[in-house]
N, C-alpha and C. Protein backbone atom coordinates (compact mmCIF):
# COMPACT_ATOMS: atom_id res chain seq x y z
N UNK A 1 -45.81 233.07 103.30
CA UNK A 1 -45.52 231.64 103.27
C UNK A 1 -46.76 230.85 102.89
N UNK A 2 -48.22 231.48 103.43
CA UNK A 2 -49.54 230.76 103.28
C UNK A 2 -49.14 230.82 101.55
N UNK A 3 -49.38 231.71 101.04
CA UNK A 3 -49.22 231.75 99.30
C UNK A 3 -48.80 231.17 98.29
N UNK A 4 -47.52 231.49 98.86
CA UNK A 4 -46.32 230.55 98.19
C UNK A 4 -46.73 229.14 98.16
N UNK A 5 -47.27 228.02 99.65
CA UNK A 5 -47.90 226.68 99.54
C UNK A 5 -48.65 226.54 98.63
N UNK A 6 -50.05 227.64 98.95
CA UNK A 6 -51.29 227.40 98.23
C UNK A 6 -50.62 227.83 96.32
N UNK A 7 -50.06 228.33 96.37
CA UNK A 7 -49.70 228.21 95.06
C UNK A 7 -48.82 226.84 94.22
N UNK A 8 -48.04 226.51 95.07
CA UNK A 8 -47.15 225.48 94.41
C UNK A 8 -47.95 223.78 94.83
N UNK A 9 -49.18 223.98 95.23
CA UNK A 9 -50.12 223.00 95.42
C UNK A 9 -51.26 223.09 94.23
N UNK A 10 -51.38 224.47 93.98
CA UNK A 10 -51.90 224.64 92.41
C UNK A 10 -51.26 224.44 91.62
N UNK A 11 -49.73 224.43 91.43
CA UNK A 11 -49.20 224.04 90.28
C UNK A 11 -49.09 222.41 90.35
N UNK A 12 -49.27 221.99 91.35
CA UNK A 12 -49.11 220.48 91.77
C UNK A 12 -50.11 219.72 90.82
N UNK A 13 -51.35 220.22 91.19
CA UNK A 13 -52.92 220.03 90.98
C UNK A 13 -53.40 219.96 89.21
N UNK A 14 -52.52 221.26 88.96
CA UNK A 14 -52.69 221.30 87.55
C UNK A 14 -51.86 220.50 86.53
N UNK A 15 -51.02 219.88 87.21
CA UNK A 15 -49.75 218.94 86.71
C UNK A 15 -50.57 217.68 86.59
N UNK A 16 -51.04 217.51 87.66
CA UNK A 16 -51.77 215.96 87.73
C UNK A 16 -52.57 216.08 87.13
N UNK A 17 -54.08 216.73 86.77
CA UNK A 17 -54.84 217.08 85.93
C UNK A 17 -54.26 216.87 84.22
N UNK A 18 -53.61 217.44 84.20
CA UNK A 18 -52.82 217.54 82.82
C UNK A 18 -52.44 215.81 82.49
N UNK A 19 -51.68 215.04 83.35
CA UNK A 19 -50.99 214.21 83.59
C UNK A 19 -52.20 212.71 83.27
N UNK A 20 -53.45 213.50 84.39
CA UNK A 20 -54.11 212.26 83.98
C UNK A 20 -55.66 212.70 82.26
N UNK A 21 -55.16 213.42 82.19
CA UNK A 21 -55.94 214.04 81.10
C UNK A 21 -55.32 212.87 80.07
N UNK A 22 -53.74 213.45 79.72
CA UNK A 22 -52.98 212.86 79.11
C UNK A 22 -52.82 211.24 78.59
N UNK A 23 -52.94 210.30 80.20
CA UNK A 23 -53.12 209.45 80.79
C UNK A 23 -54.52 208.64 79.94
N UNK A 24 -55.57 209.38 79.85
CA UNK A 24 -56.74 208.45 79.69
C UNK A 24 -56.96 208.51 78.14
N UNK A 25 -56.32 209.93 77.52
CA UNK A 25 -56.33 209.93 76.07
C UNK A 25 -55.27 208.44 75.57
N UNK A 26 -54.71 208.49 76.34
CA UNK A 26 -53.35 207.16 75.69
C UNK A 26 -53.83 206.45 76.38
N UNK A 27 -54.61 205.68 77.23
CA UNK A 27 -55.14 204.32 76.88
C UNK A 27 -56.49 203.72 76.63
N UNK A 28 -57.20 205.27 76.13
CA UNK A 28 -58.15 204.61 75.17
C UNK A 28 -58.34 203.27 74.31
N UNK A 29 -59.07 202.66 74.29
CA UNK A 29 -58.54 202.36 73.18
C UNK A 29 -58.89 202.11 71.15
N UNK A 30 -58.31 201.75 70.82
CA UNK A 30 -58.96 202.19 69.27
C UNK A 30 -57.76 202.89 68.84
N UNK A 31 -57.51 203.52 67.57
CA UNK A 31 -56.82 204.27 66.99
C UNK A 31 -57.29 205.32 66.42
N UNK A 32 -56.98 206.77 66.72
CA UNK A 32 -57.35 207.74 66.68
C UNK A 32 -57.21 208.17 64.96
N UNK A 33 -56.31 207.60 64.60
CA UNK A 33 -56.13 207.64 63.26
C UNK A 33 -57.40 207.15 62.46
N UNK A 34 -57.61 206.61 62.69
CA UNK A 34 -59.09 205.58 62.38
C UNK A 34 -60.41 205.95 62.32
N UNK A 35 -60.60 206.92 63.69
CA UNK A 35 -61.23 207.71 63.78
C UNK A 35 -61.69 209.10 63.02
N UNK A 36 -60.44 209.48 63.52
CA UNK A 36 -60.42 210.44 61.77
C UNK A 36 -60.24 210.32 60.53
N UNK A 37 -59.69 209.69 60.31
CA UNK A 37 -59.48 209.25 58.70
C UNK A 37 -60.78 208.25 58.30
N UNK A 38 -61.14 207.51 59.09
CA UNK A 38 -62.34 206.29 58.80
C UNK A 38 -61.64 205.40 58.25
N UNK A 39 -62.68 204.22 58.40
CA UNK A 39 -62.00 202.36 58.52
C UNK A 39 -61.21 202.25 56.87
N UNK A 40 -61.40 203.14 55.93
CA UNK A 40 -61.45 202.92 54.84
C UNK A 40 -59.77 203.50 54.87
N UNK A 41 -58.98 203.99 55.09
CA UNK A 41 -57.92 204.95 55.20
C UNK A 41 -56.67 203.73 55.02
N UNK A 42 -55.84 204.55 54.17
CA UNK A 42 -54.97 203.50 53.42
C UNK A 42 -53.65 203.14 54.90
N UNK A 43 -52.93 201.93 54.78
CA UNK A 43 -51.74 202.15 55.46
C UNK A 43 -50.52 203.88 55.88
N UNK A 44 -50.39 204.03 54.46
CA UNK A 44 -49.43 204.98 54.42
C UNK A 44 -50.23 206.52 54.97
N UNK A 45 -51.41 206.33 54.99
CA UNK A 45 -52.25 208.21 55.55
C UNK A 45 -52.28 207.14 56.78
N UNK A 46 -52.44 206.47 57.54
CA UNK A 46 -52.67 206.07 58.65
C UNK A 46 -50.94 206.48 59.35
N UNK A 47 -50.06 206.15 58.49
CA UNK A 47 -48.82 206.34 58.83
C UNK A 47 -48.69 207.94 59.24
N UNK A 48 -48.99 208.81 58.01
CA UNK A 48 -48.86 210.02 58.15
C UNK A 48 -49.45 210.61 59.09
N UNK A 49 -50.88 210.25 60.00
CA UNK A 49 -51.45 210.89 61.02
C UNK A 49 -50.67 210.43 61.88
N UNK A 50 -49.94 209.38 62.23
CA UNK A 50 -49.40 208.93 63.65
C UNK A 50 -47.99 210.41 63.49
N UNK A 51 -47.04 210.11 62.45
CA UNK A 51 -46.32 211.38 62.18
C UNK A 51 -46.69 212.76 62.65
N UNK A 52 -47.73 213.27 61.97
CA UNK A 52 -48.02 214.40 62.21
C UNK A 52 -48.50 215.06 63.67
N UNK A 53 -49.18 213.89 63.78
CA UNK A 53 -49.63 213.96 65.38
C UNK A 53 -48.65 213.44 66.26
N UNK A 54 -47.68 213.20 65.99
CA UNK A 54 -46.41 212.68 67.15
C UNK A 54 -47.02 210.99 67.82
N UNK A 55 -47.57 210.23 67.77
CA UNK A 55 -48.58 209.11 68.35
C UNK A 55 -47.31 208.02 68.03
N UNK A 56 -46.97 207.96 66.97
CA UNK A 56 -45.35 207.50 66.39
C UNK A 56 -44.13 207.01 67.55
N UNK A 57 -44.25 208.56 68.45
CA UNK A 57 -42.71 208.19 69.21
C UNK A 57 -43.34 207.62 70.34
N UNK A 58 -42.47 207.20 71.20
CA UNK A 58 -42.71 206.34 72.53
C UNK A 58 -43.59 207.22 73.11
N UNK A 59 -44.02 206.67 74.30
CA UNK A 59 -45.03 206.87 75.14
C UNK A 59 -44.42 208.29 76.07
N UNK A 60 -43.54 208.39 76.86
CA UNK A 60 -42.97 209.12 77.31
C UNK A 60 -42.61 210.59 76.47
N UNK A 61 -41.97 210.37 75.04
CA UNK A 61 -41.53 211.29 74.47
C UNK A 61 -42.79 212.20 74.15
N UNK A 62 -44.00 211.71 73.95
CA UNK A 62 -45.06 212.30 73.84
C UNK A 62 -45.87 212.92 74.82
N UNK A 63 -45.57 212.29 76.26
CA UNK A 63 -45.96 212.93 77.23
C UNK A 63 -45.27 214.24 77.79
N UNK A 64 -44.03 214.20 77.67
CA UNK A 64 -42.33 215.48 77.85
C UNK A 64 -43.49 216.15 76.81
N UNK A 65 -43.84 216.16 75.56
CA UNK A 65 -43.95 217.10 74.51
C UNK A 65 -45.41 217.44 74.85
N UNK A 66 -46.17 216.69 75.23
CA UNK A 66 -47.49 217.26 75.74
C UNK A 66 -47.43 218.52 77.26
N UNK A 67 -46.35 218.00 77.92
CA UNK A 67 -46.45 218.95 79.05
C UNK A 67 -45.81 220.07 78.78
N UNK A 68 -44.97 219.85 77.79
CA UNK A 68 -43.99 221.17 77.57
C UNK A 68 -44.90 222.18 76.30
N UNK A 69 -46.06 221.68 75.82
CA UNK A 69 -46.64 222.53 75.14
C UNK A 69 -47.45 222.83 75.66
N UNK A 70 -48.04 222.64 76.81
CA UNK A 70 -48.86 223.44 77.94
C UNK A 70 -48.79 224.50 78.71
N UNK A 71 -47.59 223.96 79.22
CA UNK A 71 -46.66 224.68 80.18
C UNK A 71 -46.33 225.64 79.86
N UNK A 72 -46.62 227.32 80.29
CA UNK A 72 -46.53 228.71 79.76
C UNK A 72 -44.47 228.47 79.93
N UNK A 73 -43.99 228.12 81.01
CA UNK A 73 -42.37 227.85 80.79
C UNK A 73 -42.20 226.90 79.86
N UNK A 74 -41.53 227.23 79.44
CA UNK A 74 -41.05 226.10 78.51
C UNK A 74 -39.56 225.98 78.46
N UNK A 75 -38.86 224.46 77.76
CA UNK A 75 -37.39 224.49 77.47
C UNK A 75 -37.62 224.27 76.12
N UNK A 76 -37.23 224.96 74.91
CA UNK A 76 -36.98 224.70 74.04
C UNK A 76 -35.43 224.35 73.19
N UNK A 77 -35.69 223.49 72.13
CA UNK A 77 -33.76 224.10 71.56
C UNK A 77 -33.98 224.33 70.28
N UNK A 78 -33.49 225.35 70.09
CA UNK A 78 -33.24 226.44 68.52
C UNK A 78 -32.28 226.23 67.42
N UNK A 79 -31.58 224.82 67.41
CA UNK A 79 -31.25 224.98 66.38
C UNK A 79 -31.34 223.96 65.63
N UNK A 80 -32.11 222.44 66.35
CA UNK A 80 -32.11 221.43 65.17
C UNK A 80 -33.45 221.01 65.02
N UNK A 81 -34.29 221.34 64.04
CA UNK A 81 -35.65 220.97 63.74
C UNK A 81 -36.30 219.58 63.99
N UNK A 82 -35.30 218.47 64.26
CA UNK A 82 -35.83 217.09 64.66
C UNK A 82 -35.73 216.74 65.90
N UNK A 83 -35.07 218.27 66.83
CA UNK A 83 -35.31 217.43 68.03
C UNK A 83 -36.69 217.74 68.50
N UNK A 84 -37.03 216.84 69.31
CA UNK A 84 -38.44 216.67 70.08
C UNK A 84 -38.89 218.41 70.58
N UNK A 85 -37.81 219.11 71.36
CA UNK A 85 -38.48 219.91 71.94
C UNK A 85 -37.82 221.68 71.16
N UNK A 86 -37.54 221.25 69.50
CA UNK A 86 -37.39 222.52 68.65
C UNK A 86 -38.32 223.27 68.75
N UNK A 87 -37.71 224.71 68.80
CA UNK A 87 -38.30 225.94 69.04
C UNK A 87 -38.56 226.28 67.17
N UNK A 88 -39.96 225.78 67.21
CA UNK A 88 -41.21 225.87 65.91
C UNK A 88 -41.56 227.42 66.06
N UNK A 89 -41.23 228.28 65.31
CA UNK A 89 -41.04 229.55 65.11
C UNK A 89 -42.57 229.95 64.53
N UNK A 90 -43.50 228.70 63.87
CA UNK A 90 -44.35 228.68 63.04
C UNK A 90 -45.58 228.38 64.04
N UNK A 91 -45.24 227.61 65.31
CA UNK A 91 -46.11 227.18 66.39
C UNK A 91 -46.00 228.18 67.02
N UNK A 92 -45.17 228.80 68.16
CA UNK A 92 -45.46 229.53 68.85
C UNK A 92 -44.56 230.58 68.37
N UNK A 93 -45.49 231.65 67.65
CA UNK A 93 -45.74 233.00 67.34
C UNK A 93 -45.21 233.93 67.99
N UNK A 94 -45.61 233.83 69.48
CA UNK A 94 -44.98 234.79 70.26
C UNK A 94 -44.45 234.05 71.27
N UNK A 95 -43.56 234.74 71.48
CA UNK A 95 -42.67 234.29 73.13
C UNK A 95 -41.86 234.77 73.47
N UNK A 96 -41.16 235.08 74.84
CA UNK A 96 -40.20 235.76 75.05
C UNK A 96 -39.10 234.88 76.16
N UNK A 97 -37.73 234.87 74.96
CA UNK A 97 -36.63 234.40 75.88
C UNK A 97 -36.44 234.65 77.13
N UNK A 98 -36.20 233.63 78.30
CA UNK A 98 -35.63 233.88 79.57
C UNK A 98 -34.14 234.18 79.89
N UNK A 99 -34.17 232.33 79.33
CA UNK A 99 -32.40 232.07 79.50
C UNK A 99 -32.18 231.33 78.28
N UNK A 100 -30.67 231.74 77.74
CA UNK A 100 -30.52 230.55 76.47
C UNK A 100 -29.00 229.88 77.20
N UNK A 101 -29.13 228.59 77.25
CA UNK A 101 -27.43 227.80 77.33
C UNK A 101 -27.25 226.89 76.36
N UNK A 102 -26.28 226.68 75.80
CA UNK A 102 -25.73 226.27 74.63
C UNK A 102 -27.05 226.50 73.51
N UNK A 103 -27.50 225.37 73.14
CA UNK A 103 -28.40 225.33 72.22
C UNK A 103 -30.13 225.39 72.63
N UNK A 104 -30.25 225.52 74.18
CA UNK A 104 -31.73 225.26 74.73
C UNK A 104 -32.02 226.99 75.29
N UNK A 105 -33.37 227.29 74.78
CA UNK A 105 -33.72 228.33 75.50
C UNK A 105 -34.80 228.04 76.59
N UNK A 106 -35.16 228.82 77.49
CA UNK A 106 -35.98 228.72 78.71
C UNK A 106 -36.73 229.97 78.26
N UNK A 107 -37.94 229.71 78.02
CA UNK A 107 -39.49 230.85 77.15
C UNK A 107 -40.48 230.22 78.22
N UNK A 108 -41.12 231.76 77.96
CA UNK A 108 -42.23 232.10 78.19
C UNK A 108 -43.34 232.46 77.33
N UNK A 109 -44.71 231.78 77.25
CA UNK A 109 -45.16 231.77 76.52
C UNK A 109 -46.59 230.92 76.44
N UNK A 110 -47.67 231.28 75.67
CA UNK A 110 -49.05 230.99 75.78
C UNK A 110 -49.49 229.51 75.50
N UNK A 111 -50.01 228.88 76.31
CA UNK A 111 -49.89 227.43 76.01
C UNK A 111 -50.53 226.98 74.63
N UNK A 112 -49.42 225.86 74.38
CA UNK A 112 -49.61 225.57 72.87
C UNK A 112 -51.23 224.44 72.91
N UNK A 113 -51.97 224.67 72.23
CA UNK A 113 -52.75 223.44 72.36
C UNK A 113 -53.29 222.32 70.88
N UNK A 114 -52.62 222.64 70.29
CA UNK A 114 -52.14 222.39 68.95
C UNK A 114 -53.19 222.44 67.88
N UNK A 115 -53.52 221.50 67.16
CA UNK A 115 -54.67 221.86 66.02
C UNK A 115 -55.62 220.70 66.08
N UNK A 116 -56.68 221.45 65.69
CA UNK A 116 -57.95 220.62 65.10
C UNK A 116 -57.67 218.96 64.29
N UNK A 117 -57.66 218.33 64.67
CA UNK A 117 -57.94 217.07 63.72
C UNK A 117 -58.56 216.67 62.61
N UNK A 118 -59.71 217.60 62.69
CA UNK A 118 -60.89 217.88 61.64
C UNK A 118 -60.71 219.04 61.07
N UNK A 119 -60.51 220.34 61.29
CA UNK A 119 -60.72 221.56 60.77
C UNK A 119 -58.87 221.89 60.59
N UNK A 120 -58.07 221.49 61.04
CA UNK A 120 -56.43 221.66 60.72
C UNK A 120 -56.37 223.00 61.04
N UNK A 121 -57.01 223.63 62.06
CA UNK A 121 -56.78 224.83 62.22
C UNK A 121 -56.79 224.96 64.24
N UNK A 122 -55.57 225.73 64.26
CA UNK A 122 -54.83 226.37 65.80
C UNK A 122 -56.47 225.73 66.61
N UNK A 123 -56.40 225.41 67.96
CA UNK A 123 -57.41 224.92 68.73
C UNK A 123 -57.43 226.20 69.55
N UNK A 124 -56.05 226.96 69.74
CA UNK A 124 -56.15 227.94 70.95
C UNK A 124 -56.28 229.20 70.11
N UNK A 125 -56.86 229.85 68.90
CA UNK A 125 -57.02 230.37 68.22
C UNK A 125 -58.44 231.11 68.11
């Protein structure tokens, strides 16, 4: 019973960590686009980094997609490429199905930490 606490108080711990990690990157402030691209960077590539980097959708939808690419569990769904939490065959490489219901699977799998900003190459790589 000691275990089981001390464990689900570590998963607690690492949630909030994550949460306020998350938290202080989004209310920086400045535009990250800006940053990387520099002051000189046209409308439409300013457009395309918010895209690519997800910065685009609401505040929330980005936080669901930040925790769920951390998170060795994951819920993914496999069959429509625009939803938020599509199973990217091209992102995560390896994984192994738990449970699938209708269209969402439940994976296991190495946390995603996505790519370089500068170098466009895997961060967890």
């Amino acid at each position: 019973m000691w275990f089981i606490r001390k464990f689900c108080y570590s998963l607690l711990v690492l949630w909030g960590v994550a949460s306020l990690v998350f938290t202080l990157f989004s209310v920086i402030p400045g535009d990250p686009a800006l940053v990387v691209l520099g002051p000189r960077a046209g409308q439409a590539e300013i457009e395309q980094f918010h895209h690519q980097t997800g910065t685009d959708r609401p505040w929330i939808k980005q936080y669901l997609h930040y925790i769920n690419d951390l998170s060795p569990i994951s819920i993914h769904h496999a069959t429509n490429p625009k939803h938020l939490l599509y199973l990217n065959t091209d992102v995560y490489t390896s994984f192994i199905p738990v449970v699938s219901v209708s269209h969402y699977k439940l994976i296991l799998k190495a946390p995603y930490l996505r790519t370089s900003y500068i170098s466009k190459t895997p961060v967890s790589s």
